[in-house]
Protein backbone atom coordinates (compact mmCIF):
# COMPACT_ATOMS: atom_id res chain seq x y z
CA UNK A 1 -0.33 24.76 -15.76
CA UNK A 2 -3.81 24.60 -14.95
CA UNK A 3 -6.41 26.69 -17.38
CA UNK A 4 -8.77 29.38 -16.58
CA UNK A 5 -12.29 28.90 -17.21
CA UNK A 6 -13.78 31.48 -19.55
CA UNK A 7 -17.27 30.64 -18.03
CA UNK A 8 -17.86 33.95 -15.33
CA UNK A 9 -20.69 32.10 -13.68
CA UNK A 10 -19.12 29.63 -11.76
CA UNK A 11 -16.43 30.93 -8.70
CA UNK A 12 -13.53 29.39 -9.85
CA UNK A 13 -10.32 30.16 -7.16
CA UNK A 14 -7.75 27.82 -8.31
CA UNK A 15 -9.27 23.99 -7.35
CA UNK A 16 -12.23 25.14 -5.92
CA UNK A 17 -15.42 25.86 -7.65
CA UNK A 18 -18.35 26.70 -6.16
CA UNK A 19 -21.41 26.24 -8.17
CA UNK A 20 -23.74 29.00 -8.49
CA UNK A 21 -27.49 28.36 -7.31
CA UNK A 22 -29.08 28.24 -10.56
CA UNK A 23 -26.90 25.04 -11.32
CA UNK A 24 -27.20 23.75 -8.21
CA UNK A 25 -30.75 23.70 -8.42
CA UNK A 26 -30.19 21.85 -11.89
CA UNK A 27 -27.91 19.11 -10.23
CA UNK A 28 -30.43 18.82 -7.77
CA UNK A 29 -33.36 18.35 -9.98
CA UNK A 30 -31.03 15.51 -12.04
CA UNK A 31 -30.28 14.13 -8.77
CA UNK A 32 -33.41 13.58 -7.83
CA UNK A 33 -34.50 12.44 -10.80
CA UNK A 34 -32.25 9.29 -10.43
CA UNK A 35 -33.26 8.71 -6.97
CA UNK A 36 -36.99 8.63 -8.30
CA UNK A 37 -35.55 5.91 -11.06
CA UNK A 38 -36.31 2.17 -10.20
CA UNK A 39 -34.55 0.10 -9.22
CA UNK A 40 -33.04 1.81 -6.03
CA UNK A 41 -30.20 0.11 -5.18
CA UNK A 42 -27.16 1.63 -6.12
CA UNK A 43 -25.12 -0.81 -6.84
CA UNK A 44 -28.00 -2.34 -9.20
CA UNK A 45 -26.16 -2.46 -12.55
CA UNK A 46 -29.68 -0.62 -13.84
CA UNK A 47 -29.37 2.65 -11.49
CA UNK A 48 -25.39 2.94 -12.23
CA UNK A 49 -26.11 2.52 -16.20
CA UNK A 50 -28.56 5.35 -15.52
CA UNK A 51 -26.33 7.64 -13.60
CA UNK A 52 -24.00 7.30 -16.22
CA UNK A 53 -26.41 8.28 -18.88
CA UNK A 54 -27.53 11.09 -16.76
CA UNK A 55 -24.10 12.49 -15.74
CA UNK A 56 -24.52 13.82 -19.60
CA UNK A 57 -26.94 16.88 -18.70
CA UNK A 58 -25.16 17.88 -15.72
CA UNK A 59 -24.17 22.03 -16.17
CA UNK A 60 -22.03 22.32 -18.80
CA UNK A 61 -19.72 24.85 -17.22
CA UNK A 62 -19.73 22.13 -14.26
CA UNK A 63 -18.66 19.15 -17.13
CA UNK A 64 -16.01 21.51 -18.46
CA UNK A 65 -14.32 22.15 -15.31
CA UNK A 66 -14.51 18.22 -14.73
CA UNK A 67 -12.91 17.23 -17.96
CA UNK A 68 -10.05 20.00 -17.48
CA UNK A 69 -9.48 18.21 -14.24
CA UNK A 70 -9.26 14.90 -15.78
CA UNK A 71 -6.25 16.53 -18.34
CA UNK A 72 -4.56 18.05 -15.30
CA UNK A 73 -4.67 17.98 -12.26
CA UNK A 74 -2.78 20.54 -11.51
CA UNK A 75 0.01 21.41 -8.93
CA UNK A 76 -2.38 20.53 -5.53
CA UNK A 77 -3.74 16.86 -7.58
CA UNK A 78 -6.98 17.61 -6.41
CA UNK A 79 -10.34 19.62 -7.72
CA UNK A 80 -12.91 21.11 -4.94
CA UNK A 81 -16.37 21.71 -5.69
CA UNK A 82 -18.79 23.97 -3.61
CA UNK A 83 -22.42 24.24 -2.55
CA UNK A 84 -23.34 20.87 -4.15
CA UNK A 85 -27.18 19.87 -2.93
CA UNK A 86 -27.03 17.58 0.40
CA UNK A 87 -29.99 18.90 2.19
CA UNK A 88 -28.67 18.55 5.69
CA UNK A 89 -31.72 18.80 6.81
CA UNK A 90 -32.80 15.85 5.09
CA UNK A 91 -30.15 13.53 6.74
CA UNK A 92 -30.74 10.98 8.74
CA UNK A 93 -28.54 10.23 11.80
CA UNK A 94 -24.68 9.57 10.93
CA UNK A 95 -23.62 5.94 10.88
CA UNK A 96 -21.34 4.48 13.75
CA UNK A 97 -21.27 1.06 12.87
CA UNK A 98 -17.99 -0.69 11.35
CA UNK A 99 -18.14 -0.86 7.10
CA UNK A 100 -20.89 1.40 6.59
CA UNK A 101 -21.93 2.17 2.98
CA UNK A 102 -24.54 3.62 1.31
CA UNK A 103 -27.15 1.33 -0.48
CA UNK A 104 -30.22 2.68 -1.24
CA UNK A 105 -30.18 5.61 -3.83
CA UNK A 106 -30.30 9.47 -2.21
CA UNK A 107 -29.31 12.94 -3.48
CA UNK A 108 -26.28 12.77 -2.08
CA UNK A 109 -25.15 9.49 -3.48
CA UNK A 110 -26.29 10.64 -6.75
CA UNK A 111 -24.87 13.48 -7.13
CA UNK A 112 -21.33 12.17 -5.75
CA UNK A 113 -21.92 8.84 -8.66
CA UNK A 114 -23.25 11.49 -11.12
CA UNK A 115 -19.97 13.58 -10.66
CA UNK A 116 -17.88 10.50 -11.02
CA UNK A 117 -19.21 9.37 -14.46
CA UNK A 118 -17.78 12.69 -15.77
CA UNK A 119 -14.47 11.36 -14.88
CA UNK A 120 -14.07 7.70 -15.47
CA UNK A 121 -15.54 4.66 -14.33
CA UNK A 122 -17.23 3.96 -10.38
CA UNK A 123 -16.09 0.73 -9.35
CA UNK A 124 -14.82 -0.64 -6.27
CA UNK A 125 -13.29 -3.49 -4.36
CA UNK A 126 -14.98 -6.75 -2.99
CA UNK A 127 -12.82 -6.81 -0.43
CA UNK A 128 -13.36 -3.15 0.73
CA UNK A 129 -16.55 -2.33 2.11
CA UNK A 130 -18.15 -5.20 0.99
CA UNK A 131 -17.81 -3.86 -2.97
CA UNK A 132 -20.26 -1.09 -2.06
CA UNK A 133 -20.29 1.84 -4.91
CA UNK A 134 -20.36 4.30 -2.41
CA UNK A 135 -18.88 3.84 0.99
CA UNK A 136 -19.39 5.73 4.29
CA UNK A 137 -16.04 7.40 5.83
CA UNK A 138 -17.85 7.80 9.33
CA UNK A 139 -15.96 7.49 13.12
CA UNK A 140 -16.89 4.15 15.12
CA UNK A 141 -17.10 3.78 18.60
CA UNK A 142 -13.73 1.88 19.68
CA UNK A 143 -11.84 2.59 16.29
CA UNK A 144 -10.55 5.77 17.34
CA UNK A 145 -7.18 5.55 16.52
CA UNK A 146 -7.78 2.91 13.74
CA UNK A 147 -5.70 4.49 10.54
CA UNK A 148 -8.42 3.86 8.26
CA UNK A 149 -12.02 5.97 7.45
CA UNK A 150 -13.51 4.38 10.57
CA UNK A 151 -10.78 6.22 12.95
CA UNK A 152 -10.82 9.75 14.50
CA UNK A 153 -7.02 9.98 15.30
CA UNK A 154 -5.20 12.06 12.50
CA UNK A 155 -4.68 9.46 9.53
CA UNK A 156 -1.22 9.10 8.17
CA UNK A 157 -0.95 10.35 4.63
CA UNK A 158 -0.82 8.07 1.75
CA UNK A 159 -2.30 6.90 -1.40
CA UNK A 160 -5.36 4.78 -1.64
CA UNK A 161 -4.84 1.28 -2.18
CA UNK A 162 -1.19 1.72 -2.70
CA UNK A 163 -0.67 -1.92 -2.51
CA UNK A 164 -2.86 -2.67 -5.12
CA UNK A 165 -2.12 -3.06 -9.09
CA UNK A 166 -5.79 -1.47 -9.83
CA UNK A 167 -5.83 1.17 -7.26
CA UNK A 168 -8.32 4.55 -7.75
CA UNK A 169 -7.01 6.83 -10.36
CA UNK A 170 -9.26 9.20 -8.43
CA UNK A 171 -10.77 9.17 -4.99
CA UNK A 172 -13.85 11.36 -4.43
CA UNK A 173 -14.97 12.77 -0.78
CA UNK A 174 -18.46 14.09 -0.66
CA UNK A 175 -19.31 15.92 2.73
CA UNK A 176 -22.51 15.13 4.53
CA UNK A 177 -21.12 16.67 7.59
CA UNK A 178 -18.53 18.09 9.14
CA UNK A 179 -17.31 17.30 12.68
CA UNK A 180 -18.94 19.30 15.71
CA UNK A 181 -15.83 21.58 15.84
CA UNK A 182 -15.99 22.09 12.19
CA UNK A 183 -12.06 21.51 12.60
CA UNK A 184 -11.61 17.98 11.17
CA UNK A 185 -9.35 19.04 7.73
CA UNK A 186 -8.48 16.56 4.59
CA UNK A 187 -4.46 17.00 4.57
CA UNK A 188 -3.59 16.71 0.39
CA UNK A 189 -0.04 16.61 -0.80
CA UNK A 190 0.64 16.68 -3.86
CA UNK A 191 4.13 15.34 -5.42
CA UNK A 192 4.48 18.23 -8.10
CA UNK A 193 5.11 20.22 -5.64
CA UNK A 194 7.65 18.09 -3.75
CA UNK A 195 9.59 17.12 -5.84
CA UNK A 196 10.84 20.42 -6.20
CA UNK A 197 12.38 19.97 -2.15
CA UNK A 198 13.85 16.13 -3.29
CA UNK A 199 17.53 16.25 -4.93
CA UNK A 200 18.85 13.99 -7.81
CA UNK A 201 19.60 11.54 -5.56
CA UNK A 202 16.77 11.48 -3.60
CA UNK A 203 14.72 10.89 -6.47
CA UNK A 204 16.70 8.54 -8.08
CA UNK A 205 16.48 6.10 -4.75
CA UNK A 206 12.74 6.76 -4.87
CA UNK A 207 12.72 5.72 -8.38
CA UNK A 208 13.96 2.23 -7.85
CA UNK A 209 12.08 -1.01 -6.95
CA UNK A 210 12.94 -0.65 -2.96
CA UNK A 211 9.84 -0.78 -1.07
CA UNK A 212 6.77 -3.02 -0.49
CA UNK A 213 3.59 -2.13 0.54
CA UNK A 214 1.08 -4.58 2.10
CA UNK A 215 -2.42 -5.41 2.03
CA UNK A 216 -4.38 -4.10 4.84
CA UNK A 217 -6.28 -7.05 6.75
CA UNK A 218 -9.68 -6.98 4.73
CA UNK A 219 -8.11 -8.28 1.83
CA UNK A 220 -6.64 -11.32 3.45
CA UNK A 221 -5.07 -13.78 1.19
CA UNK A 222 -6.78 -11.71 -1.84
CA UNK A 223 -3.97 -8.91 -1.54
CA UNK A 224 -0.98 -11.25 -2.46
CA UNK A 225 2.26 -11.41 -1.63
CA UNK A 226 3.96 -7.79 -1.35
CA UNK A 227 6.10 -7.51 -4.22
CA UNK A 228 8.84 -4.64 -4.21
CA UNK A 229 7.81 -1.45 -6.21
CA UNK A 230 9.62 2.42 -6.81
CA UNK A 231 7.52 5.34 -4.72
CA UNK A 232 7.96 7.06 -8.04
CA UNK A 233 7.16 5.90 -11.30
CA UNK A 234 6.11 7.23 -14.90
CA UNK A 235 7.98 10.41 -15.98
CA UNK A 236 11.21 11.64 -14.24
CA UNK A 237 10.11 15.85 -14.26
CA UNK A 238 6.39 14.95 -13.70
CA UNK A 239 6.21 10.97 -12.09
CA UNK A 240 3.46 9.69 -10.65
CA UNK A 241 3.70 8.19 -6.55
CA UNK A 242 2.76 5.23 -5.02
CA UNK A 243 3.32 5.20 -1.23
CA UNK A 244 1.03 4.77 2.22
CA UNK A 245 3.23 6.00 5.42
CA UNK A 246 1.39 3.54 7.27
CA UNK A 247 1.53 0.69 5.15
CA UNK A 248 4.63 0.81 2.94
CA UNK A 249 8.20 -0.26 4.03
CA UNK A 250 11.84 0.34 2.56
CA UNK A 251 13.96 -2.53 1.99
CA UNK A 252 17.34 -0.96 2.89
CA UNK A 253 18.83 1.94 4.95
CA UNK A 254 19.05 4.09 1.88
CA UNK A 255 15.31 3.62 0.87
CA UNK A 256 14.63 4.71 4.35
CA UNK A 257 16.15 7.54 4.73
CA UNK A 258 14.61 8.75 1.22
CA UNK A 259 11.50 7.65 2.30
CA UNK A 260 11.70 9.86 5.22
CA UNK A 261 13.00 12.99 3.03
CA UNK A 262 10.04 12.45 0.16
CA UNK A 263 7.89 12.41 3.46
CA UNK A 264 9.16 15.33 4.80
CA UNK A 265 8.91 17.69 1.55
CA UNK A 266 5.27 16.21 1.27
CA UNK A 267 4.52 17.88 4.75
CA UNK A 268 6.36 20.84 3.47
CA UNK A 269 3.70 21.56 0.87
CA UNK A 270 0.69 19.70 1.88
CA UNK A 271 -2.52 21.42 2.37
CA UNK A 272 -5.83 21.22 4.69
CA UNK A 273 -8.91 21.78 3.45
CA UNK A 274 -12.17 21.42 6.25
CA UNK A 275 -14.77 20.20 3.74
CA UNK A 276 -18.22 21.51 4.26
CA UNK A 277 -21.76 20.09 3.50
CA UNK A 278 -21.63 19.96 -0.37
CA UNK A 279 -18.22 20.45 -0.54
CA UNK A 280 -16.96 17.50 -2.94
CA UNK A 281 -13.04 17.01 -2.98
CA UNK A 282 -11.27 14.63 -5.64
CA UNK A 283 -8.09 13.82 -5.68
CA UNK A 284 -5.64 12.77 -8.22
CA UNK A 285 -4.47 9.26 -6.42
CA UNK A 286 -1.80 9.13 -8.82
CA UNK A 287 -0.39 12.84 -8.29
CA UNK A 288 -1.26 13.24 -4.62
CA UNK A 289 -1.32 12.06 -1.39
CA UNK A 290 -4.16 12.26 1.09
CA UNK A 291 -5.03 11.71 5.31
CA UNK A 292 -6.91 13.31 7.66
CA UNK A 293 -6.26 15.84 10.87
CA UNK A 294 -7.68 14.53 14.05
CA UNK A 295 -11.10 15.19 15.28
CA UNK A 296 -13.66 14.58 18.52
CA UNK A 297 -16.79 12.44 17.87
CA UNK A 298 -19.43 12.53 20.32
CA UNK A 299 -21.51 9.48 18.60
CA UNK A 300 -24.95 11.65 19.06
CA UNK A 301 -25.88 11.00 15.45
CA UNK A 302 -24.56 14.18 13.95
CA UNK A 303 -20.95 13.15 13.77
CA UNK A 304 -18.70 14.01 10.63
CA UNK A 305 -20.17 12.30 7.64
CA UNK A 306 -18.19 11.99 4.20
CA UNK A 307 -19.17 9.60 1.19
CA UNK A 308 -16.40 7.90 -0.75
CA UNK A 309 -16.51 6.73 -4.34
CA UNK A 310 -13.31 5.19 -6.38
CA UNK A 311 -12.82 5.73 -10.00
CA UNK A 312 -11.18 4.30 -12.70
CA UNK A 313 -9.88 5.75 -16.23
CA UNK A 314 -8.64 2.22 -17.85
CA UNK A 315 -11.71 0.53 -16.96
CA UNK A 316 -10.32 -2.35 -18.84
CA UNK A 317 -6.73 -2.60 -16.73
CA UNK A 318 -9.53 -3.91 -14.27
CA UNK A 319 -11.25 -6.71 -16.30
CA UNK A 320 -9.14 -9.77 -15.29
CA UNK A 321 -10.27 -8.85 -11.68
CA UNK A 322 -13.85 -8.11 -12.45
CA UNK A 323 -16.29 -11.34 -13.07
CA UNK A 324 -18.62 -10.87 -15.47
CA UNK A 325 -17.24 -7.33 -16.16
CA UNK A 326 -18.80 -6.14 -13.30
CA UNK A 327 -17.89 -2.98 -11.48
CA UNK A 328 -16.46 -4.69 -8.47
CA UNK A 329 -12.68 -5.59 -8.31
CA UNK A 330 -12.12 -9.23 -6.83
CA UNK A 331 -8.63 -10.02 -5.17
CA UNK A 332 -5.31 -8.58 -5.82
């Protein structure tokens, strides 16, 4: 059961906190602080040791809520925070161009890498936006109905980097901007709650070794050979799921059809959420799944604009795949 926080200042509804503006204008002044910092680039081992340092004074009520997260997650899997600093104003035009990422240290970027070091570890994959730290979720001309962060179409639910061994514990979505519309809506759905729609037998299929999931293209020959896995894993009354409905397949009629029923519960209790500027969602990649409603770019520079960060609790699961104990996840 999640806890209530006994700190009045922050507007606490459930997952969604919204920060009030005195600690706003704190995260602000830390962000900028660690923009200031040389050397710039982000993914400079330098700047990320100093994030990480910094994360420290962030608002204490803000830390608290952070670290309750990271014990629970809750029955939704996912923690929304409210009237971060962005400065839309501030923004340059939205990327359109195919594996966009975010290099060069800004307020945003900070405060979404700031965030993350309250949870776990920011790392990322080389195969996957090039290894950046903080990647650009931004539609591209011609990729409309790609099912990946570059498409527009609705995205098919799943968990990120289901195929892989070291996948996110936690993905984190920091808005920019929303869509035109202000209709585009991050779909969560969380197993907790659909479990309770599965029966006995249904989870007991879902618990077995039945299913493979495959690399997407990026990762080549680095994702390996798809080896069969369960969709649910870890405890029986509280297990954890592994499963991408674009990606993963069963291996028999019976897996199939329980396949189709865990999907069908998860649409039973999944929610939308239209993320705002300085509206940061995170979500519990082991508890939930996530995709995206559909939405109408117009490519005029102010298109929908999210920044996406991966993070890690074992840091060490990750070391074989890591040279040099780097932050940045080689192969499969």
């Amino acid at each position: 059961m999640p806890i209530d926080l006994p700190f009045p200042s922050l507007t606490d509804h459930a997952d969604a906190v919204t920060l009030p503006a005195p600690e706003r204008a704190q995260v602000e002044r830390i962000a900028r602080g660690l923009v200031a910092r040389p050397p710039r680039p982000i993914d400079d081992p330098v700047w990320l040791e100093a994030a990480m340092t910094l994360s420290a004074t962030l608002p204490a009520r803000l830390r608290e809520r952070l670290r309750r997260f990271r014990h629970d997650a809750g029955q939704d899997g996912m923690v929304l925070l409210r009237n971060l600093p962005i400065a839309d104003e501030a923004l340059p035009p939205t990327p359109n161009v195919p594996g966009s990422v975010q290099r060069l240290a800004t307020v945003p970027a900070s405060v979404l890498a700031l965030v993350a070091f309250q949870i776990g570890e920011l790392f990322a994959f080389r195969e996957e936006k090039s290894g950046a730290m903080i990647q650009d979720v931004v539609p591209v001309p011609g990729m409309e109905h790609y099912q990946g962060n570059a498409g527009s179409a609705a995205l098919t639910m799943h968990v990120e980097n289901a195929f892989h061994v070291n996948r996110p514990d936690y993905v984190a979505l920091l808005c920019l901007r929303n869509d035109h519309d202000d209709l585009a809506g991050l779909e969560v759905a969380c197993a907790r709650r659909a479990l309770h729609h599965l029966s006995e037998r249904v989870r007991a299929v879902l618990s077995e070794p039945r299913y493979v999931t495959a690399a997407p293209a990026s990762f080549g020959a680095a994702g390996g050979a798809a080896r069969p896995h369960a969709l649910l894993t870890g405890s029986q009354e509280d297990p954890d799921v592994r499963v991408d409905y674009t990606s993963t397949r069963p291996l028999d009629g019976v897996a199939a059809e329980a396949m189709a029923e865990l999907g069908r519960a998860l649409r039973q209790v999944s929610r939308s959420v239209v993320l705002r500027p300085g509206d940061l969602a995170i979500v519990d990649n082991r508890l939930a799944l996530h995709g995206r409603s559909d939405f109408r770019p117009r490519y005029d520079g102010r298109d929908r604009w999210l920044q996406r960060a991966f993070i890690q609790l074992d840091y060490r699961a990750s070391r074989a795949l890591r040279p040099g104990g780097g932050r940045v996840v080689h192969g499969g």
